[in-house]
PDB file of N, CA and C in Angstrom:
ATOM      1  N   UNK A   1     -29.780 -62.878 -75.547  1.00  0.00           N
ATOM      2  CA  UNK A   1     -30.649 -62.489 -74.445  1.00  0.00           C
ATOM      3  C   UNK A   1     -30.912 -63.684 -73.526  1.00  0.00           C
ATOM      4  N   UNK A   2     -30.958 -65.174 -74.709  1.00  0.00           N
ATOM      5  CA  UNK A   2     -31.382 -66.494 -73.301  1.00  0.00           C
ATOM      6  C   UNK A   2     -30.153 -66.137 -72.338  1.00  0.00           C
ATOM      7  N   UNK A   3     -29.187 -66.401 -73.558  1.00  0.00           N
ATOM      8  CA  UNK A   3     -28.179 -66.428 -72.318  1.00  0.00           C
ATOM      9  C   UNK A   3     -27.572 -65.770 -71.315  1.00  0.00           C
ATOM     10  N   UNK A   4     -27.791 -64.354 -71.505  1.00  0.00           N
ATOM     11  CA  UNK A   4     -27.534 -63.772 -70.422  1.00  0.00           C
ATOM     12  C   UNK A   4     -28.539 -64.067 -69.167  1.00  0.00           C
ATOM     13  N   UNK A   5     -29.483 -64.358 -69.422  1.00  0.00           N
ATOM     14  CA  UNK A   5     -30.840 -64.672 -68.804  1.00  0.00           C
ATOM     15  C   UNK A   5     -30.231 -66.028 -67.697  1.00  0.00           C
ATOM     16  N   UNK A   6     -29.632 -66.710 -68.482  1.00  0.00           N
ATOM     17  CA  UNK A   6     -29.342 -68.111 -67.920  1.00  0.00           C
ATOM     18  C   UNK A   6     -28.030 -67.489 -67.023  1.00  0.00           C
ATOM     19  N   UNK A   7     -27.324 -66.470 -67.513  1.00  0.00           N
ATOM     20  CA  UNK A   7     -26.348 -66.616 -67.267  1.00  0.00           C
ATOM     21  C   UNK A   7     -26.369 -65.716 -65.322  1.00  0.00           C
ATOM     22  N   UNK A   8     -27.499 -64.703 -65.734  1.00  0.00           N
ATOM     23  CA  UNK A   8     -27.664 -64.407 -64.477  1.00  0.00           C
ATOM     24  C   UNK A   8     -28.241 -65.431 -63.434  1.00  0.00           C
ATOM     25  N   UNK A   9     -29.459 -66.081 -63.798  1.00  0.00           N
ATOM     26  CA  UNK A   9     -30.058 -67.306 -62.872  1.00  0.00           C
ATOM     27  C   UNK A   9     -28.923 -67.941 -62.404  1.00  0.00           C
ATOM     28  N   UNK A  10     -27.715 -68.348 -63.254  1.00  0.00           N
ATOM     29  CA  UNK A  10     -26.739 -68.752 -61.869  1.00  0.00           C
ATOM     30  C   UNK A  10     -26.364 -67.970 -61.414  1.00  0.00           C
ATOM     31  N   UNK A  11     -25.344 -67.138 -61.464  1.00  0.00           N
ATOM     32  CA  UNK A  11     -24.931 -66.192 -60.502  1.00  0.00           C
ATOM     33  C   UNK A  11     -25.834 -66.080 -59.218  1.00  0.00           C
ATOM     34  N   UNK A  12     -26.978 -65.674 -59.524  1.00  0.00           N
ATOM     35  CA  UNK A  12     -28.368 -66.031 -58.386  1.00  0.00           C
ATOM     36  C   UNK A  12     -28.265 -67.005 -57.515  1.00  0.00           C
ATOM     37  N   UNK A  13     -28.207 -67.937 -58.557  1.00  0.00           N
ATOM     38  CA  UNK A  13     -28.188 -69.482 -57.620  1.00  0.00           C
ATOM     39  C   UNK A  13     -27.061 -69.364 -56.760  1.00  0.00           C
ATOM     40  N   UNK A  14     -26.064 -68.856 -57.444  1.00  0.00           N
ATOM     41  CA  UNK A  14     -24.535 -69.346 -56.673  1.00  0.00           C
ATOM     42  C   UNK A  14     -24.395 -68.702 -55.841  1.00  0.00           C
ATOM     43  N   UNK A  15     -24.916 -67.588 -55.408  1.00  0.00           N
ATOM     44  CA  UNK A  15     -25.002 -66.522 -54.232  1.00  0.00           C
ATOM     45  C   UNK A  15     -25.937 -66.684 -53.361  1.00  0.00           C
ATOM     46  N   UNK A  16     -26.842 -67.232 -53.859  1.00  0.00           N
ATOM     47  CA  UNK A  16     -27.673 -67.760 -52.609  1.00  0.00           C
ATOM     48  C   UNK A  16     -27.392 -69.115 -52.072  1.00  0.00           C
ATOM     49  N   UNK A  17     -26.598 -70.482 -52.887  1.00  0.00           N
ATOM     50  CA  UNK A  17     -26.147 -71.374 -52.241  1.00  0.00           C
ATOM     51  C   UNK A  17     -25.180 -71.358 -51.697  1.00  0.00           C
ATOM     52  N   UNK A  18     -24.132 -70.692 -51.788  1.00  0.00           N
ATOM     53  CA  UNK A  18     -23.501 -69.868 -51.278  1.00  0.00           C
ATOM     54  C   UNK A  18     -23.213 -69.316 -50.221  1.00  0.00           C
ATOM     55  N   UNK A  19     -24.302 -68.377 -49.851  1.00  0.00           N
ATOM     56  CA  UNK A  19     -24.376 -67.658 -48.453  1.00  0.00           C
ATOM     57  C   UNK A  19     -25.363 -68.434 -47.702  1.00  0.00           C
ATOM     58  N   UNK A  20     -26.406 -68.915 -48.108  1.00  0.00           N
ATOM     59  CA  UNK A  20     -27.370 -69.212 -47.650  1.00  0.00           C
ATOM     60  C   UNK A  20     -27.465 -71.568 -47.444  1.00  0.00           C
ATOM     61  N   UNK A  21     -26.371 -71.942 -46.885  1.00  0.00           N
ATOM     62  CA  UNK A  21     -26.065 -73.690 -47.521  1.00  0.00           C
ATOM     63  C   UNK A  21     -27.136 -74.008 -47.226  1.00  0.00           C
ATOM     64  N   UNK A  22     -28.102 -74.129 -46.416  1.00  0.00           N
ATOM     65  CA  UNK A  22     -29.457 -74.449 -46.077  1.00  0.00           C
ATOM     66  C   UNK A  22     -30.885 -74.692 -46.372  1.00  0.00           C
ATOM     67  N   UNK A  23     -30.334 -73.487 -47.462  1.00  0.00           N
ATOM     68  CA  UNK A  23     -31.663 -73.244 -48.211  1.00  0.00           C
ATOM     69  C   UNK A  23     -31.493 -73.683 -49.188  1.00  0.00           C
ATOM     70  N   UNK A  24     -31.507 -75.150 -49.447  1.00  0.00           N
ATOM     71  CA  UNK A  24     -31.780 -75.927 -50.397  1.00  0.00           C
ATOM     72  C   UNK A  24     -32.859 -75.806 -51.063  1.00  0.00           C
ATOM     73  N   UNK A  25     -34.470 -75.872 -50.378  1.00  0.00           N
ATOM     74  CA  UNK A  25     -35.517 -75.882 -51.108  1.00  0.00           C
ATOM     75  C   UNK A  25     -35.346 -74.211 -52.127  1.00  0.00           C
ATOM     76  N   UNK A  26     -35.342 -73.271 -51.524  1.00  0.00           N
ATOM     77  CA  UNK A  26     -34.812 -72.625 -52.409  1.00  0.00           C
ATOM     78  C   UNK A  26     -34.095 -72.159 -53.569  1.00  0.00           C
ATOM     79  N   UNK A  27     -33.160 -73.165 -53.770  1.00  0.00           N
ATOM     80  CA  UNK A  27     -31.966 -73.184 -54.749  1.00  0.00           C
ATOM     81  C   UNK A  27     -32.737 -73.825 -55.715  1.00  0.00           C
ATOM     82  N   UNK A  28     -33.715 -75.271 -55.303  1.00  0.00           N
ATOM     83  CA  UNK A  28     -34.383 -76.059 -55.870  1.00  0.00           C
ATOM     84  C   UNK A  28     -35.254 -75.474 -56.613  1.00  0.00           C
ATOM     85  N   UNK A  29     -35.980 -74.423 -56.053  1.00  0.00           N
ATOM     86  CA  UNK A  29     -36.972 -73.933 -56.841  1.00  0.00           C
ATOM     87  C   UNK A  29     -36.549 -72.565 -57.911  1.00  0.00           C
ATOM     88  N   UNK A  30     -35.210 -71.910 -57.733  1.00  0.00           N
ATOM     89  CA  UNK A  30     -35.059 -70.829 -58.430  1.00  0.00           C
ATOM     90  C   UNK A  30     -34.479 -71.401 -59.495  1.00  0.00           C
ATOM     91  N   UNK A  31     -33.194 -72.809 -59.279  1.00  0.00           N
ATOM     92  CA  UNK A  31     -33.034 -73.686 -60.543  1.00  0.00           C
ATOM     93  C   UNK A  31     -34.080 -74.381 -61.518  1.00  0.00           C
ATOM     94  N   UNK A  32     -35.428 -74.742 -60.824  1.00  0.00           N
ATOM     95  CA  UNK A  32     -36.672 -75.272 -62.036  1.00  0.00           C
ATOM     96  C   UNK A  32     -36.818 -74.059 -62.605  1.00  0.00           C
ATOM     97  N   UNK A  33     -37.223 -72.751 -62.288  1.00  0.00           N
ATOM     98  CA  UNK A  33     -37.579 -71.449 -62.524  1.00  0.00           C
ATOM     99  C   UNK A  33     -36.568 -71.088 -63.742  1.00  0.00           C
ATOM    100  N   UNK A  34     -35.007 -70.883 -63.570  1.00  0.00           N
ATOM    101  CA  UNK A  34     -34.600 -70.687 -64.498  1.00  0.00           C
ATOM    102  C   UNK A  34     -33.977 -71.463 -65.315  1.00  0.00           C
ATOM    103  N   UNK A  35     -34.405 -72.808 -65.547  1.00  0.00           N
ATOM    104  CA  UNK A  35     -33.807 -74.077 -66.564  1.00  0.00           C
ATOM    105  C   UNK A  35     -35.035 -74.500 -67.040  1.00  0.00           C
ATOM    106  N   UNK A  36     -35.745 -74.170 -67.023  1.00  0.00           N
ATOM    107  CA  UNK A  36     -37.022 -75.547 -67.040  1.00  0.00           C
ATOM    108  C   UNK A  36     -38.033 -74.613 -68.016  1.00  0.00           C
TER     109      UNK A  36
END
């Protein structure tokens, strides 16, 4: 279950850094959210 958990938070990440290169503070905060 972590890991699917983890495994979606990237996918997340990678689609929003991704589409979105800019939104760094963003990426920043959904990576503490799902690693931390």
């Amino acid at each position: 279950m972590q890991t699917n958990k983890h495994a979606t938070c990237k996918l997340t990440i990678w689609i929003i850094f991704t589409h979105s290169k800019g939104q760094i503070l963003t990426f920043n905060v959904l990576k503490k959210q799902c690693f931390s």
